[in-house]
C-alpha atoms as a PDB file:
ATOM      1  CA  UNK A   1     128.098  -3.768 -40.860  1.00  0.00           C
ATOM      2  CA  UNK A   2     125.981  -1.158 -39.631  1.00  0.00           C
ATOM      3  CA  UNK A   3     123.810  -0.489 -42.655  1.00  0.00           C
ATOM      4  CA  UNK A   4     123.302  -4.556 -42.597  1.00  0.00           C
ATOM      5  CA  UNK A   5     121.547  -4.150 -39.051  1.00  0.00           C
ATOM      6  CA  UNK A   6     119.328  -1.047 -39.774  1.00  0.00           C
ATOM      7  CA  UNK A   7     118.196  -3.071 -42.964  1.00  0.00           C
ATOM      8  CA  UNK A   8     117.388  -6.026 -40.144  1.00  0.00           C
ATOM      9  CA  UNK A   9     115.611  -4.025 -37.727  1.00  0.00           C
ATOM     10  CA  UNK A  10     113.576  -2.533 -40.661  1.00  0.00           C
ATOM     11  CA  UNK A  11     112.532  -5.928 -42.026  1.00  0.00           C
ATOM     12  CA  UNK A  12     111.676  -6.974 -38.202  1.00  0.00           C
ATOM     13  CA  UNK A  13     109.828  -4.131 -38.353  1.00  0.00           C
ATOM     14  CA  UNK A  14     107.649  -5.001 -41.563  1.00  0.00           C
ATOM     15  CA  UNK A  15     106.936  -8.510 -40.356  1.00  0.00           C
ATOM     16  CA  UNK A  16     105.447  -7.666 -36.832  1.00  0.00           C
ATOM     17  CA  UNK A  17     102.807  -4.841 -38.109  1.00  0.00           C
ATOM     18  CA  UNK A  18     101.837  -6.985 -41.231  1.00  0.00           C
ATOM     19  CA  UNK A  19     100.672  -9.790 -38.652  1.00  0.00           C
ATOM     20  CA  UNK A  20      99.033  -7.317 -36.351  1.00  0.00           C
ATOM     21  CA  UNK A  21      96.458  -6.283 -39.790  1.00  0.00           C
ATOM     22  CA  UNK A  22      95.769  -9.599 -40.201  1.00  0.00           C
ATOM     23  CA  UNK A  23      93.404  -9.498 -37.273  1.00  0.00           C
ATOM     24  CA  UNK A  24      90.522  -7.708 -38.708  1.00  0.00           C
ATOM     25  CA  UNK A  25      90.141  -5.083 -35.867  1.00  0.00           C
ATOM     26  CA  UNK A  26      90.408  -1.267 -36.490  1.00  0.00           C
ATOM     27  CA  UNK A  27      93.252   0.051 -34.063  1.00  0.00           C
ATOM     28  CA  UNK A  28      92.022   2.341 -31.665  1.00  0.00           C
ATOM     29  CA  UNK A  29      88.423   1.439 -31.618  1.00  0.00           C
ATOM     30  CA  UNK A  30      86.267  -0.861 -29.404  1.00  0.00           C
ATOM     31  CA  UNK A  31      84.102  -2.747 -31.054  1.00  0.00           C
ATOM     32  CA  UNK A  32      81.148  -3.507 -28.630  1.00  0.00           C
ATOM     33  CA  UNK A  33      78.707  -6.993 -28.844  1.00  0.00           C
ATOM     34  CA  UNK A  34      75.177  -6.922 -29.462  1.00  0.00           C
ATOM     35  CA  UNK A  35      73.751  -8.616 -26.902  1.00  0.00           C
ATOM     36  CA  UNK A  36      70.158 -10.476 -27.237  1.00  0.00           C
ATOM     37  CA  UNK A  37      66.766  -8.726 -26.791  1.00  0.00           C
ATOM     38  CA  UNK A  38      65.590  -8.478 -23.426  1.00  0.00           C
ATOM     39  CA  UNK A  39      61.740 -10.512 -22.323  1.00  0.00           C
ATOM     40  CA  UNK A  40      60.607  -7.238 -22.056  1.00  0.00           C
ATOM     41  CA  UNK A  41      61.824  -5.792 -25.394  1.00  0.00           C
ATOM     42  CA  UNK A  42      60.089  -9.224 -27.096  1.00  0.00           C
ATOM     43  CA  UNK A  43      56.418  -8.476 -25.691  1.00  0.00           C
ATOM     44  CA  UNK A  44      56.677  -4.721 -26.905  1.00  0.00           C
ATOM     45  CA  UNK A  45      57.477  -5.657 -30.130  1.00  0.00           C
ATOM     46  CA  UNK A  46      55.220  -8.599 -30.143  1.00  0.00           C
ATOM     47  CA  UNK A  47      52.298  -8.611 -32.741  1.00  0.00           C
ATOM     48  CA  UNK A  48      48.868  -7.392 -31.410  1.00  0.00           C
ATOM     49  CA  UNK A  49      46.162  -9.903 -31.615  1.00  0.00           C
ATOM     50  CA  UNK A  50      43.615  -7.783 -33.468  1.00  0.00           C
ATOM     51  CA  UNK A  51      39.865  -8.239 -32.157  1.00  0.00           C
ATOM     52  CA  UNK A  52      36.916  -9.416 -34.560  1.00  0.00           C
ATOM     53  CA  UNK A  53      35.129  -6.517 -35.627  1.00  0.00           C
ATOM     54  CA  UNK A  54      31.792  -5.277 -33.733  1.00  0.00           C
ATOM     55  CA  UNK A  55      28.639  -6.469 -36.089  1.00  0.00           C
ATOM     56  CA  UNK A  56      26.191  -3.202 -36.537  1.00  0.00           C
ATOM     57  CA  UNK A  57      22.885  -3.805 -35.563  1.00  0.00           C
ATOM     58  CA  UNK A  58      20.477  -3.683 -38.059  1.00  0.00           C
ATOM     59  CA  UNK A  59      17.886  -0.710 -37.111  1.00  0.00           C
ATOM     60  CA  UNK A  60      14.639  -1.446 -35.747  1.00  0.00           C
ATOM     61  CA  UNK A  61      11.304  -1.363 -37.727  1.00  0.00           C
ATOM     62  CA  UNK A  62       9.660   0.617 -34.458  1.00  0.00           C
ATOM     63  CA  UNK A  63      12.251   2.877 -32.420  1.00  0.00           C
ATOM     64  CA  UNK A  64      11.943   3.252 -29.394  1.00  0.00           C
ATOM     65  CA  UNK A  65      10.136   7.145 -28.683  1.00  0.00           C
ATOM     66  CA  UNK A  66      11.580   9.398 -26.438  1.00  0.00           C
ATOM     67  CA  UNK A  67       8.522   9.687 -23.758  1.00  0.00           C
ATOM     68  CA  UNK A  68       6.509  12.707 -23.258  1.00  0.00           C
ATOM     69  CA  UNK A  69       6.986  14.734 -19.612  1.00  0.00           C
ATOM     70  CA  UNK A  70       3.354  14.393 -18.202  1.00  0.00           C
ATOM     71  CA  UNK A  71       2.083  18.405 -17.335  1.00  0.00           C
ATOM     72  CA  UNK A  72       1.066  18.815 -13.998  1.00  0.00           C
ATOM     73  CA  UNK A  73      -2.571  19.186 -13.966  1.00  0.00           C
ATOM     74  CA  UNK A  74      -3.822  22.013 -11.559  1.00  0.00           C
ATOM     75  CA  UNK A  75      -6.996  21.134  -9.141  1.00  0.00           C
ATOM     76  CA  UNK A  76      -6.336  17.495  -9.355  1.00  0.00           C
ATOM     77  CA  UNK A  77      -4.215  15.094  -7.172  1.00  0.00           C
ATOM     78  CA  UNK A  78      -4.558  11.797  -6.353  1.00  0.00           C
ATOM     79  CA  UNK A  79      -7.249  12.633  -3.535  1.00  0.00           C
ATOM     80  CA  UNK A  80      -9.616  14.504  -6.020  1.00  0.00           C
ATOM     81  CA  UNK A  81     -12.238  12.911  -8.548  1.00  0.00           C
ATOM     82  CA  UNK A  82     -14.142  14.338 -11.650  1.00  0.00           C
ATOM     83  CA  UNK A  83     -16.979  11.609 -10.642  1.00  0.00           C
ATOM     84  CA  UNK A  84     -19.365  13.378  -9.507  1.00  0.00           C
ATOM     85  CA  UNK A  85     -21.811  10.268  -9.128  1.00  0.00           C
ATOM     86  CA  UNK A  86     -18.894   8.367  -7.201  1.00  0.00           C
ATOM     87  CA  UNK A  87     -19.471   7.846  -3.205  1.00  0.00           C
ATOM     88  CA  UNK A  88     -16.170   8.482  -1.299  1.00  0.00           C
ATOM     89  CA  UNK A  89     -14.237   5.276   0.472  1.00  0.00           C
ATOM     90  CA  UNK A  90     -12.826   4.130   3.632  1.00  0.00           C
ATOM     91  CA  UNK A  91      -8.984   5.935   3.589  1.00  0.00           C
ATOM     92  CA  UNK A  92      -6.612   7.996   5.951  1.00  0.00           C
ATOM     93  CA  UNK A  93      -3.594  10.517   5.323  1.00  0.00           C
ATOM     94  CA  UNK A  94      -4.530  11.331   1.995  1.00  0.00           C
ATOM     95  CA  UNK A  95      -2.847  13.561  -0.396  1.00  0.00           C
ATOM     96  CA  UNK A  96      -2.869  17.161   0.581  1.00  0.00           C
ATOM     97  CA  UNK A  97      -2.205  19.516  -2.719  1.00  0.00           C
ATOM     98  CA  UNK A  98      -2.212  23.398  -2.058  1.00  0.00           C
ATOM     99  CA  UNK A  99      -3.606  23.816  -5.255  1.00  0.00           C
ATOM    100  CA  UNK A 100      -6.788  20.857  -4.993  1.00  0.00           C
ATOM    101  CA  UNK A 101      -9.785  22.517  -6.465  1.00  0.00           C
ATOM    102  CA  UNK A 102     -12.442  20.698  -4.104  1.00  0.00           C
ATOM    103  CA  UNK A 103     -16.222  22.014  -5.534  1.00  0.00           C
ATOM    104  CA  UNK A 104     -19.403  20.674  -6.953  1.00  0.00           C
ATOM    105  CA  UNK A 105     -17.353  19.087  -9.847  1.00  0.00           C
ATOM    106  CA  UNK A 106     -14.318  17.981  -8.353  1.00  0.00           C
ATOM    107  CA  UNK A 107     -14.963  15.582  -5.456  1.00  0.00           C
ATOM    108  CA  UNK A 108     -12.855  13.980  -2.283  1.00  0.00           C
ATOM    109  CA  UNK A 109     -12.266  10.163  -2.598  1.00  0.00           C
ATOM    110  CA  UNK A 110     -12.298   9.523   0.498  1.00  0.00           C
ATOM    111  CA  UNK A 111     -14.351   9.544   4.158  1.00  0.00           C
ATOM    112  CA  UNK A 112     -10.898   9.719   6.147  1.00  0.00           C
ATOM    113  CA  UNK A 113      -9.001  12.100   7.641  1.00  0.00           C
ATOM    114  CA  UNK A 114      -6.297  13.872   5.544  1.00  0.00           C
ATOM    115  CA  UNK A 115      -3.148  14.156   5.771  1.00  0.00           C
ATOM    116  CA  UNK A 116      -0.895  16.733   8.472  1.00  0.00           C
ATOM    117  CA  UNK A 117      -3.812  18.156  10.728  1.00  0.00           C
ATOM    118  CA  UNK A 118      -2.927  19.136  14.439  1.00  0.00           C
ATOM    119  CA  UNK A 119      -4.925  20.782  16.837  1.00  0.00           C
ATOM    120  CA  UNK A 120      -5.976  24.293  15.879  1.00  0.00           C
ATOM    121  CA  UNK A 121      -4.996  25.577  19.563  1.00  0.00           C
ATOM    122  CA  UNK A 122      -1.419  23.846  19.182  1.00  0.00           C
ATOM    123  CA  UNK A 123      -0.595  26.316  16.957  1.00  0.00           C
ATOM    124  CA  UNK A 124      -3.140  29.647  17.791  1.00  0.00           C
ATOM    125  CA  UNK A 125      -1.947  30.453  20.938  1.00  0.00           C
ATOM    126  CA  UNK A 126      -2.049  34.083  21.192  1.00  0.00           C
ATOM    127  CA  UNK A 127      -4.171  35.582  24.220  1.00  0.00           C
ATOM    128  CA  UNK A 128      -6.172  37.235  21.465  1.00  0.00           C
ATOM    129  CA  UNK A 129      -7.195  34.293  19.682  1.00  0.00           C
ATOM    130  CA  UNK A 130     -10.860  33.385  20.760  1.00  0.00           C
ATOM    131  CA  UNK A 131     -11.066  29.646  19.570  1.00  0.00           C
ATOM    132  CA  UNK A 132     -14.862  29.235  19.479  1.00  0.00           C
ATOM    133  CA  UNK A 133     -16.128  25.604  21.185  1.00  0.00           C
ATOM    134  CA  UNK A 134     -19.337  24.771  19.690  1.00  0.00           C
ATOM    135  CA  UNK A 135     -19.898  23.041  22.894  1.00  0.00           C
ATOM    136  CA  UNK A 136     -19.842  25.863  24.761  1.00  0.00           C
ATOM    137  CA  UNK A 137     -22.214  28.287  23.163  1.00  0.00           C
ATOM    138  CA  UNK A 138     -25.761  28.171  23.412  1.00  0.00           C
ATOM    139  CA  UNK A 139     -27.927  26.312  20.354  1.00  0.00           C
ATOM    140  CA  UNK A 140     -29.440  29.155  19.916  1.00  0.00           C
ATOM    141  CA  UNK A 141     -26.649  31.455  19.107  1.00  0.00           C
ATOM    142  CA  UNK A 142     -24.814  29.253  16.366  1.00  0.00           C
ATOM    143  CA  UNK A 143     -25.066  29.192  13.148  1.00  0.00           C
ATOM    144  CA  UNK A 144     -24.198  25.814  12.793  1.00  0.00           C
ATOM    145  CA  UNK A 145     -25.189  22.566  13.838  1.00  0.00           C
ATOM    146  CA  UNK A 146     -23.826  20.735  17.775  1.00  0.00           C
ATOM    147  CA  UNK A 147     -22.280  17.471  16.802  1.00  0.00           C
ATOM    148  CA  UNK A 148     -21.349  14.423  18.517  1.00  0.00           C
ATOM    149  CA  UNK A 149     -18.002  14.154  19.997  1.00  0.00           C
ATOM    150  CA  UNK A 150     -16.575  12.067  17.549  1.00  0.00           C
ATOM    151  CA  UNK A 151     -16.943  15.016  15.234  1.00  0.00           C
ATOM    152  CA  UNK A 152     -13.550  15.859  16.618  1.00  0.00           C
ATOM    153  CA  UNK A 153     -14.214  19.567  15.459  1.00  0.00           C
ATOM    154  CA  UNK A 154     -11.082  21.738  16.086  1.00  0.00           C
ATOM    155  CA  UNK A 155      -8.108  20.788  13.796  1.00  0.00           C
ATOM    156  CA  UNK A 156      -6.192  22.085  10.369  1.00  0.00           C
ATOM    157  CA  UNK A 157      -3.440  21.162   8.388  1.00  0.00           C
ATOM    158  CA  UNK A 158      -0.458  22.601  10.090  1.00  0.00           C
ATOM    159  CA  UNK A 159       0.941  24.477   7.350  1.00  0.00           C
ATOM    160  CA  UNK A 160      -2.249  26.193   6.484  1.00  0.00           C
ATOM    161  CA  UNK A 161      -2.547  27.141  10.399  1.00  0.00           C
ATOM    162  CA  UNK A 162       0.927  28.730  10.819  1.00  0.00           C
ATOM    163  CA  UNK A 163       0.663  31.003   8.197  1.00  0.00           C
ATOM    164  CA  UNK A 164      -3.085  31.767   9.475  1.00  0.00           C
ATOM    165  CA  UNK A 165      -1.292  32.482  12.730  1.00  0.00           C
ATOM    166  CA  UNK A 166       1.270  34.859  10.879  1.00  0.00           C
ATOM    167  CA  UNK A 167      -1.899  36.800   8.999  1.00  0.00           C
ATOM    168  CA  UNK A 168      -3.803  37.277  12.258  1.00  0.00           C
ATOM    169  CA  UNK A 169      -0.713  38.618  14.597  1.00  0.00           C
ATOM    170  CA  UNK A 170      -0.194  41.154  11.890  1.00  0.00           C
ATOM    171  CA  UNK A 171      -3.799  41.866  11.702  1.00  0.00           C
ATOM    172  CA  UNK A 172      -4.297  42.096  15.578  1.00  0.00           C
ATOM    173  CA  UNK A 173      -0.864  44.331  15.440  1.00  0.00           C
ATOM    174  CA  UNK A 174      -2.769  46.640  12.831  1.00  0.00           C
ATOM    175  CA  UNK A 175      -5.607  47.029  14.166  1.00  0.00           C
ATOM    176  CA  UNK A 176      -5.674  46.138  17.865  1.00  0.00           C
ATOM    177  CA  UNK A 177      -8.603  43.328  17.160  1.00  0.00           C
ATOM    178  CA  UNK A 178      -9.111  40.055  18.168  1.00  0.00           C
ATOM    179  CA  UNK A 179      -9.735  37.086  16.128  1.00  0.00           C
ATOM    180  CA  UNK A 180     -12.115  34.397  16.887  1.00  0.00           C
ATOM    181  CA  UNK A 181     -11.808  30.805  15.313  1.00  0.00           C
ATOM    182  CA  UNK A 182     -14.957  28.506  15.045  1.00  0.00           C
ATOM    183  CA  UNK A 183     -13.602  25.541  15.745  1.00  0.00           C
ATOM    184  CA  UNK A 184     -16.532  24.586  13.416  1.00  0.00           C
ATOM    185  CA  UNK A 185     -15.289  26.619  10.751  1.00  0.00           C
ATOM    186  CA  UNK A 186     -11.852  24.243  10.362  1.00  0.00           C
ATOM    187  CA  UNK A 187     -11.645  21.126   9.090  1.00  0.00           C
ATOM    188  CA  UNK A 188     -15.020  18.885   9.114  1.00  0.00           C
ATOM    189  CA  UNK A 189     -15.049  15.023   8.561  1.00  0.00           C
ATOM    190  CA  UNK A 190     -17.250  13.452   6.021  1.00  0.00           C
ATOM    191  CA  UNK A 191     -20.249  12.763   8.188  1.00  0.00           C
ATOM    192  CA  UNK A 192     -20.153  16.125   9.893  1.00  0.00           C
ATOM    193  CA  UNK A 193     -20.476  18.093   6.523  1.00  0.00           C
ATOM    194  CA  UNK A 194     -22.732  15.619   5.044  1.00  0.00           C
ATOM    195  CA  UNK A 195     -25.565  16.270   8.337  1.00  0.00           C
ATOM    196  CA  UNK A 196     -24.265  20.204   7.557  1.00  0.00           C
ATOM    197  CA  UNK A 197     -25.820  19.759   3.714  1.00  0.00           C
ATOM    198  CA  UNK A 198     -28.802  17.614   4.805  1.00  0.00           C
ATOM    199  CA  UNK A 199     -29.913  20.192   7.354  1.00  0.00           C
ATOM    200  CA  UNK A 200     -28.759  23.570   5.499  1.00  0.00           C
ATOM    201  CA  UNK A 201     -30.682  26.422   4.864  1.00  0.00           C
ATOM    202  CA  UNK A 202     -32.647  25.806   1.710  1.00  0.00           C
ATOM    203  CA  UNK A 203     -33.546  29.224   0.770  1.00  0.00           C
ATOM    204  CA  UNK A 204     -29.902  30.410   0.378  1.00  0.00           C
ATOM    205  CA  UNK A 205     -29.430  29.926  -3.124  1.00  0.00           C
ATOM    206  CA  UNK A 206     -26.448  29.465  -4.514  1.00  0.00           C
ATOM    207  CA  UNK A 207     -26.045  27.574  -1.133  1.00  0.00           C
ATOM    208  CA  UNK A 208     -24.122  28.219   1.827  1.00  0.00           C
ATOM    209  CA  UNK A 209     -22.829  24.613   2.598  1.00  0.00           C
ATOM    210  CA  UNK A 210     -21.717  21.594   0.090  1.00  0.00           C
ATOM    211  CA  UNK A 211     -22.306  17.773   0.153  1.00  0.00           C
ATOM    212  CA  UNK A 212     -20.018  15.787   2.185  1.00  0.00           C
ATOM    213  CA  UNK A 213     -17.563  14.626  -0.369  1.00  0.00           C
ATOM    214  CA  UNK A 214     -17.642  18.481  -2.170  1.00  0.00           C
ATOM    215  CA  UNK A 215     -16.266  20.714   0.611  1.00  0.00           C
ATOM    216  CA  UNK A 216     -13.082  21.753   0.600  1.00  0.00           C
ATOM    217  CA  UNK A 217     -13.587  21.964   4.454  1.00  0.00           C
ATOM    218  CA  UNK A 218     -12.783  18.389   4.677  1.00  0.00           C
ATOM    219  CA  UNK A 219      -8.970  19.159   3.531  1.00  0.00           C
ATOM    220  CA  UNK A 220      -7.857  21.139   6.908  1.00  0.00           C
ATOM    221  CA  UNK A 221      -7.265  24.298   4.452  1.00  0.00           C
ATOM    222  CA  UNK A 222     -10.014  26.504   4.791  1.00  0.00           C
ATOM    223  CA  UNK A 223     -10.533  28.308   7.967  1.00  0.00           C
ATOM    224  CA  UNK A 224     -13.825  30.458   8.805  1.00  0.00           C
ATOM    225  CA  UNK A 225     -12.471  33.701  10.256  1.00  0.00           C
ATOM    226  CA  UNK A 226     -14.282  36.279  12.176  1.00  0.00           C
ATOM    227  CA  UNK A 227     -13.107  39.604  13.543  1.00  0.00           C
ATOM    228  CA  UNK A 228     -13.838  40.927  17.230  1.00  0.00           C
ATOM    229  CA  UNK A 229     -14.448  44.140  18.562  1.00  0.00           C
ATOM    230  CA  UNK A 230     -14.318  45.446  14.731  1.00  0.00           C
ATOM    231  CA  UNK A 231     -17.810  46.122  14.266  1.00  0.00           C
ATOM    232  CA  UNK A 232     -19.592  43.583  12.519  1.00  0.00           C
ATOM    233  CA  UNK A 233     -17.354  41.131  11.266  1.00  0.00           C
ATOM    234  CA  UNK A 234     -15.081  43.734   9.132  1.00  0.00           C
ATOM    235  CA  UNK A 235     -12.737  40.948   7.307  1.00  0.00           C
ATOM    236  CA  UNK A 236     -11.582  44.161   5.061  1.00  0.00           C
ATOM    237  CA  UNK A 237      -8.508  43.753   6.275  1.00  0.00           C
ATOM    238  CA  UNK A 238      -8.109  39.974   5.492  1.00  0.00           C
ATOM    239  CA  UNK A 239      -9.470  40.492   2.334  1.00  0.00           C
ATOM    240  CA  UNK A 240      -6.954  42.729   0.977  1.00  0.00           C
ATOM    241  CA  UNK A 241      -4.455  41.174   2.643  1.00  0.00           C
ATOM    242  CA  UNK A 242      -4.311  37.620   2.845  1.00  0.00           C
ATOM    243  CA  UNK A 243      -2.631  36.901  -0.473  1.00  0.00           C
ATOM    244  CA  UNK A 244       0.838  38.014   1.586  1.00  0.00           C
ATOM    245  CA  UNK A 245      -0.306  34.916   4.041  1.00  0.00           C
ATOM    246  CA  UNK A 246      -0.582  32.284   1.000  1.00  0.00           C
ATOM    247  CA  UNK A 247      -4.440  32.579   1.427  1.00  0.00           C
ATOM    248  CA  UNK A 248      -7.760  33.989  -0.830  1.00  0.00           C
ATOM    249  CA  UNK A 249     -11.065  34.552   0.018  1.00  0.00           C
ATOM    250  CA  UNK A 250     -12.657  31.443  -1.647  1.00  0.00           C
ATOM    251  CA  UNK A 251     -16.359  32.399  -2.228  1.00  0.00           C
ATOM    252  CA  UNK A 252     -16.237  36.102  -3.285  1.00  0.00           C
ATOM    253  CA  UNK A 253     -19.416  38.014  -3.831  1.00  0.00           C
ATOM    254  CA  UNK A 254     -19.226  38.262  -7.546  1.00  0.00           C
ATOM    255  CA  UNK A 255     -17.959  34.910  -8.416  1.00  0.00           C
ATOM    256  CA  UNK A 256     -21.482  32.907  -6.744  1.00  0.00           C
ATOM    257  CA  UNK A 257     -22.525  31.317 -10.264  1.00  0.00           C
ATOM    258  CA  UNK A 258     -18.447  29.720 -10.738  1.00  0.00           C
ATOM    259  CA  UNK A 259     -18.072  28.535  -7.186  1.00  0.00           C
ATOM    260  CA  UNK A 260     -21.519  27.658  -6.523  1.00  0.00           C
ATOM    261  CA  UNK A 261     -21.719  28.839  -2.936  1.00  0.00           C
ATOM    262  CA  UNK A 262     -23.271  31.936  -2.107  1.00  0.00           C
ATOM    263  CA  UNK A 263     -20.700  35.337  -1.146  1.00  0.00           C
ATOM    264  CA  UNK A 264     -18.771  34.343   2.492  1.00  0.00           C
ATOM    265  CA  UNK A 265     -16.936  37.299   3.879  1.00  0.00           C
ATOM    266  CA  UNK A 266     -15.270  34.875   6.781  1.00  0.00           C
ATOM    267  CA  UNK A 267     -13.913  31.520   4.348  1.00  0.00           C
ATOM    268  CA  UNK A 268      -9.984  32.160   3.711  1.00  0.00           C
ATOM    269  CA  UNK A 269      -8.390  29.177   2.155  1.00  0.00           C
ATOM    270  CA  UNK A 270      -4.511  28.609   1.969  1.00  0.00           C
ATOM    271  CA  UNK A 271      -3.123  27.926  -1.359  1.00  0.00           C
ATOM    272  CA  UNK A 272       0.055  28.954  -0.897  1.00  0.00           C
ATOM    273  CA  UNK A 273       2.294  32.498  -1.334  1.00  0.00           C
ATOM    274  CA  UNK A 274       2.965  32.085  -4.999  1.00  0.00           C
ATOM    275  CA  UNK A 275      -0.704  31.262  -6.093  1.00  0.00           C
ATOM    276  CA  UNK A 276      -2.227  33.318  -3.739  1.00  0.00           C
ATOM    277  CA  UNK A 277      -0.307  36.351  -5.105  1.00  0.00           C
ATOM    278  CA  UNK A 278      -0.985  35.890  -8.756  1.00  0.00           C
ATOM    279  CA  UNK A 279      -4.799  34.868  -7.929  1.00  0.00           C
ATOM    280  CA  UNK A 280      -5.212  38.019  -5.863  1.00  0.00           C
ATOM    281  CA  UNK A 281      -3.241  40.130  -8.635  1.00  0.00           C
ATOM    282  CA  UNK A 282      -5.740  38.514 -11.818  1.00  0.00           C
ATOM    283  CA  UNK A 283      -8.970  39.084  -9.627  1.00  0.00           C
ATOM    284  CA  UNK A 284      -9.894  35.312 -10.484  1.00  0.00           C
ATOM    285  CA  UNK A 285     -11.416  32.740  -8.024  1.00  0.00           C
ATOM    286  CA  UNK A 286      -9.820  29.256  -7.461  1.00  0.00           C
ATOM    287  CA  UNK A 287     -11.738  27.865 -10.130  1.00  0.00           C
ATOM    288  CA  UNK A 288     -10.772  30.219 -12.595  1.00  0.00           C
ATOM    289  CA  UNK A 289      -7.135  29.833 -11.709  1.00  0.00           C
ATOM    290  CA  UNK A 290      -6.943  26.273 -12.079  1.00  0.00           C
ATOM    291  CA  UNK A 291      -8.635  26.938 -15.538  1.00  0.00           C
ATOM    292  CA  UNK A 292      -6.438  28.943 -16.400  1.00  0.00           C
ATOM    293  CA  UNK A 293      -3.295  27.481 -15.244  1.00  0.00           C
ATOM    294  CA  UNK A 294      -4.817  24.145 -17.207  1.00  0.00           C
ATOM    295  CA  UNK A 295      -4.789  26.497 -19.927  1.00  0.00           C
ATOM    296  CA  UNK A 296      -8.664  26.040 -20.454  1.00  0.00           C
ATOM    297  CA  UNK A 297     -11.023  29.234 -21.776  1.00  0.00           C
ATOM    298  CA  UNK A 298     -12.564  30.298 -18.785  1.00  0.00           C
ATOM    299  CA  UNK A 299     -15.637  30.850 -20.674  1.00  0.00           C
ATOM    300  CA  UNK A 300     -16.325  26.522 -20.656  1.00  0.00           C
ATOM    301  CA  UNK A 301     -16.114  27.013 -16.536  1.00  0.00           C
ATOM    302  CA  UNK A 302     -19.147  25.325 -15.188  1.00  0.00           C
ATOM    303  CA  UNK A 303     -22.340  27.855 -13.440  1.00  0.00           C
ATOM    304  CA  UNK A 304     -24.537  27.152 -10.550  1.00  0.00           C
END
């Protein structure tokens, strides 16, 4: 009886696991569902909509050439001419250039005032400045000629006159001297320097004064200097010295037949520290500079 319900159990047994494998699953594992492809998933995986390839252009018969840098030209701006022949026009403010060459070859444009000039005695104030009123001195002591009141004698270009101011306090520190100023000896207008050349001196030769539209008087930047109480006009000094100012003696005694104007002891003309130096150091007047900076033989220069 007992062995009849152990063989029972054991076929109870049987049946229940056989039913259980049936079922398809694995016992003891989860199987887990694979759920559907998020949006975001879809456009990642999207196909890219490939672009139409860029045509290449077919190269050009004349390219287009890389342009040239234009060289400065030294001696000329836009206030200077080569026309000799050419009168000069109506015009104010023109171009100042520290470096104009303004001679018997290059000539001003125009009759006008240039630009940047003040007052010489707004900026030569020193008690040992004598700024010379032609006004005020007697015809027969002058050198030059009394002109009408619309002359307006008396002015510079500023720049030029503050480093004239620096030169002459360390000359007048040096030596104890005065300076004296024409006011004359500054910057001229057109008609003034034109009644200057019609009424110069003809037996100085190379000349002593320049047509109207030829002096570099008219550009505020030279400056007629003379010396007091050191005997005879003694502009040693100056002359060894004014490169450290930005200035040269312009009309040397040795250089007449390439400027054209005969030897002036008192004309200083600003061209500015740099230039000044290395024209002082070559021994070279303005007009050989510019050649030379131009990169011209100084042997084709022009003589008077």
């Amino acid at each position: 009886m007992v062995v009849l319900l152990a063989v029972l159990a054991l076929l109870i047994f049987l049946i229940v696991h056989g039913m259980k494998g049936d079922s398809g699953e694995t016992p003891g594992k989860t199987v887990t569902p694979t759920s559907a492809p998020t949006e975001g998933v879809r456009e990642a995986t999207a196909t890219p909509t490939v672009a139409a390839p860029t045509a290449t252009p077919e190269p050009s018969d004349s390219p287009t050439p890389t342009p040239e840098p234009t060289p400065y030209v030294y001696g000329l701006c836009s206030s200077v001419t080569l026309d000799q022949d050419s009168e000069p026009v109506d015009g104010d403010d023109w171009e100042i250039d520290y470096l104009m060459l303004v001679n018997w070859s290059h000539r001003l444009k125009y009759k006008g005032n240039p630009e940047n000039l003040v007052r010489i005695d707004e900026v030569l104030t020193a008690d040992f400045y004598t700024i010379q009123n032609p006004n005020t001195v007697n015809k027969s002591d002058l050198n030059f000629i009394i002109e009408k009141e619309e002359d307006n004698y008396g002015r510079g270009n500023r720049v030029a006159l503050e480093h004239l101011d620096e030169m002459c306090h360390d000359y007048h520190e040096a030596t104890s001297f005065g300076v004296k100023i024409s006011q004359t000896g500054a910057y001229r207008n057109y008609a003034t320097q034109d009644r200057f050349w019609q009424n110069r001196d003809k037996s100085i030769n190379p000349p002593r004064t320049v047509p109207g539209n030829a002096s570099e008087h008219r550009t505020g930047l030279g400056f007629d200097i003379w010396t007091l109480d050191g005997g005879g006009n003694d502009t040693t000094w100056f002359r060894e010295n004014c490169y450290k100012y930005g200035f040269i003696l312009r009309y040397p005694s040795d250089k007449k037949k390439i400027t054209g104007v005969t030897y002036e002891q008192w004309h200083f003309r600003y061209v500015g520290l740099e230039a000044a130096k290395e024209i002082f150091d070559l021994g070279y007047c303005l007009e050989e500079y510019i050649a030379y900076k131009n990169g011209e033989d100084l042997a084709s220069l022009p003589t008077y």
